[in-house]
C-alpha atoms as a PDB file:
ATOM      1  CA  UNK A   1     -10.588 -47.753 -54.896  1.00  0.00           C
ATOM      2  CA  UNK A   2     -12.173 -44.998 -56.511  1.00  0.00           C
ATOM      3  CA  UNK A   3      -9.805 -41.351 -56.720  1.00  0.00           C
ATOM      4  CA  UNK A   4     -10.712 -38.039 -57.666  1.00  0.00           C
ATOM      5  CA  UNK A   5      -8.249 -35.344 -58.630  1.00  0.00           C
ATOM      6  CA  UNK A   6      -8.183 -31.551 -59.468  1.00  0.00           C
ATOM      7  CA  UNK A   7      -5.291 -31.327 -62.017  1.00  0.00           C
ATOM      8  CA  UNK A   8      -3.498 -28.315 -62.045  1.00  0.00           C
ATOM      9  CA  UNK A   9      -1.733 -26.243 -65.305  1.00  0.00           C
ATOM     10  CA  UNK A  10      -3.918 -28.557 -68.076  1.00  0.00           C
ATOM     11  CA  UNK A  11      -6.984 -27.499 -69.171  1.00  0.00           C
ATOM     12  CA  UNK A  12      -8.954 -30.719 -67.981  1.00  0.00           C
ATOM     13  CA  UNK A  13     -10.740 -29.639 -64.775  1.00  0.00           C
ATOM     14  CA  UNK A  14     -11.033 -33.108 -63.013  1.00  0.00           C
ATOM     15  CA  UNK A  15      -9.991 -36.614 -63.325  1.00  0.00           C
ATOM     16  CA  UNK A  16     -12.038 -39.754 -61.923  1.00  0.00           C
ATOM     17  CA  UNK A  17      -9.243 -43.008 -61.570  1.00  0.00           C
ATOM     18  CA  UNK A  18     -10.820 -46.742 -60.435  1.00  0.00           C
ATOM     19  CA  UNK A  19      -7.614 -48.674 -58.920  1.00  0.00           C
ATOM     20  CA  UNK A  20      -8.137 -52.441 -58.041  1.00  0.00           C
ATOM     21  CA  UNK A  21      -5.213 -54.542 -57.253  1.00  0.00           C
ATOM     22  CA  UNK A  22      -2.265 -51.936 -58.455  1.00  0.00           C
ATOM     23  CA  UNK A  23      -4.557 -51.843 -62.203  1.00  0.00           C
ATOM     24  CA  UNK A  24      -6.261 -49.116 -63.413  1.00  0.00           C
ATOM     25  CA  UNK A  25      -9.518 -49.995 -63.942  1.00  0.00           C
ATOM     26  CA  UNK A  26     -11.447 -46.942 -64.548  1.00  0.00           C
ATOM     27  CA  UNK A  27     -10.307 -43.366 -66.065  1.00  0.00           C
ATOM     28  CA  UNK A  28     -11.919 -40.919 -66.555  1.00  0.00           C
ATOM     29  CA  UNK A  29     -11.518 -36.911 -67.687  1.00  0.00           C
ATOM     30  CA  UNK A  30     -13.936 -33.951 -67.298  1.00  0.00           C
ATOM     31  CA  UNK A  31     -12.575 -30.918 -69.441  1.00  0.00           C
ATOM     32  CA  UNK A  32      -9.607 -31.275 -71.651  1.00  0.00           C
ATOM     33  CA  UNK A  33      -8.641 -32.745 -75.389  1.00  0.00           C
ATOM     34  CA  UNK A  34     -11.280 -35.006 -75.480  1.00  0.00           C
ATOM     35  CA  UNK A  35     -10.403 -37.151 -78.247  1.00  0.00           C
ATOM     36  CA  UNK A  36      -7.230 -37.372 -76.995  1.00  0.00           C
ATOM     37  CA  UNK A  37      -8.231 -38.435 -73.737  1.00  0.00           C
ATOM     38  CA  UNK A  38     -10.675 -41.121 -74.480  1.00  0.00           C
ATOM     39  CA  UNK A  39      -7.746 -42.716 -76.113  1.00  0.00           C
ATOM     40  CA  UNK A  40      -5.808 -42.213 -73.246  1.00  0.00           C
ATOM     41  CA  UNK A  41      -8.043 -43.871 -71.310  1.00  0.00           C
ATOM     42  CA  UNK A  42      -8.313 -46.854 -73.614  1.00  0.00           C
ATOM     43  CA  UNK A  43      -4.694 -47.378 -73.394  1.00  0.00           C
ATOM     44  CA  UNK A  44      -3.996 -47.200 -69.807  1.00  0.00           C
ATOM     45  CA  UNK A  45      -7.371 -49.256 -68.161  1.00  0.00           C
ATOM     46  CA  UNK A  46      -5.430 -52.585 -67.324  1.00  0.00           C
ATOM     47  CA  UNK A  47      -2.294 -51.266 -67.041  1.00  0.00           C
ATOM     48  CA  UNK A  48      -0.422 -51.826 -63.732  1.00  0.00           C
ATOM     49  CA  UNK A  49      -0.388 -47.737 -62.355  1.00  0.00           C
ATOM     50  CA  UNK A  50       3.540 -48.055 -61.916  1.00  0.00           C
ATOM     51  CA  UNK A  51       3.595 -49.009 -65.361  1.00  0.00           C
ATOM     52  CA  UNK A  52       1.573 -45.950 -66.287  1.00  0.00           C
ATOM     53  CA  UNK A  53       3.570 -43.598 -63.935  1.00  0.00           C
ATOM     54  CA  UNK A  54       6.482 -44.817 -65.448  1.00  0.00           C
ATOM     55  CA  UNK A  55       5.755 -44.026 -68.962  1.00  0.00           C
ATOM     56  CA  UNK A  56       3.732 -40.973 -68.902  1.00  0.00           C
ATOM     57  CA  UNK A  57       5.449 -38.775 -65.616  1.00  0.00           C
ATOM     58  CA  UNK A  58       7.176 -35.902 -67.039  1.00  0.00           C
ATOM     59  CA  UNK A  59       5.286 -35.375 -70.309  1.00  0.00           C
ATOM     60  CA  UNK A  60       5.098 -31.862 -71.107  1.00  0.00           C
ATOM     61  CA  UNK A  61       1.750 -29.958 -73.159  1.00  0.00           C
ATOM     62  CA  UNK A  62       3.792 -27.183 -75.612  1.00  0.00           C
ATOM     63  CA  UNK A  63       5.585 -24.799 -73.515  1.00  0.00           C
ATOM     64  CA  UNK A  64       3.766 -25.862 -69.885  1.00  0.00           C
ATOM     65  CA  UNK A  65       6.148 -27.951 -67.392  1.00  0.00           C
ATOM     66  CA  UNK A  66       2.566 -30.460 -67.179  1.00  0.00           C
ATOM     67  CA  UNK A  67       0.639 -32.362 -69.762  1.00  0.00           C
ATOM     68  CA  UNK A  68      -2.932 -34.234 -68.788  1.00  0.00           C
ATOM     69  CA  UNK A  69      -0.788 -37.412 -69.132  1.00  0.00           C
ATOM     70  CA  UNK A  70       2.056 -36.066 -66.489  1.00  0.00           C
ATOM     71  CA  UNK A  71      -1.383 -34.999 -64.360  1.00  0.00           C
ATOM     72  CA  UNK A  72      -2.828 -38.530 -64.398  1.00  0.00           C
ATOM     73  CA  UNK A  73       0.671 -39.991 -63.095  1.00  0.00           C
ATOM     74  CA  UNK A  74       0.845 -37.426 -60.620  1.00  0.00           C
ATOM     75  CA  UNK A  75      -2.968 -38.853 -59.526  1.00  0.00           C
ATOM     76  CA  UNK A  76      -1.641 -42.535 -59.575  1.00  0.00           C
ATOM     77  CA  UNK A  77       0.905 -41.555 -57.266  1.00  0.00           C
ATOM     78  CA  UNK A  78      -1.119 -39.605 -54.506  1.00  0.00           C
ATOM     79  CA  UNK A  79      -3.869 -42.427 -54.894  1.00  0.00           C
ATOM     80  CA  UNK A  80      -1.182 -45.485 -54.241  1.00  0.00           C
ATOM     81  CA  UNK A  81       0.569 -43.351 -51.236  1.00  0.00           C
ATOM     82  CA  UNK A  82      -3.270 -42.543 -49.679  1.00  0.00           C
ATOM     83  CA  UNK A  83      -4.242 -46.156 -50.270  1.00  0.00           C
ATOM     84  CA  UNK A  84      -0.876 -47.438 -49.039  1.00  0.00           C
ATOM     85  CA  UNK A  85      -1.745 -45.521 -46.191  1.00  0.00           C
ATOM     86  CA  UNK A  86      -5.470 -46.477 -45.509  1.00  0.00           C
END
C-alpha cells in the first residue's frame, strides 16, 4: 500500500510511505533535513511500522511539540487504521 501525508509543524512538506505486510518498504521525504532524512529512511525500510511507531512517536525538533520522525509515526498510524479499514 502506497500512503501519502502532509506533515504538519516540520519543515518537510510531504512524505511518500510503501507498507507491505505491516513493513515499511518505501519512505520517502520531500522538503526537510535532507541528510538526515535519507538516513532515516535507511533505517526504518524493513522495519515492522509498530516497531517504528514505537520508537520514534513523541520525538520532539528543538522547542516544537513534532519532529519529522514523530510526523512519520503519526503517518504509520493513519495508514495502518485506513488500511485496517479498507
Amino acid at each position: 500500500m502506497k500512503f501519502t501525508y502532509r506533515p504538519k509543524g516540520v519543515c518537510s512538506q510531504l512524505m511518500e510511505i510503501e507498507i507491505e505486510d505491516g513493513r515499511v518498504t518505501g519512505f520517502q521525504v520531500m522538503g526537510g533535513c535532507d541528510g538526515n532524512l535519507k538516513g532515516i529512511s535507511r533505517l526504518v525500510e524493513g522495519m515492522e511500522a509498530d516497531e517504528v511507531i514505537r520508537r520514534l512517536e513523541g520525538v520532539r525538533c528543538g522547542r516544537k511539540s513534532t519532529s519529522c520522525p514523530d510526523q512519520l509515526a503519526q503517518a504509520l498510524k493513519l495508514a495502518l487504521q485506513q488500511g485496517s479499514e479498507a
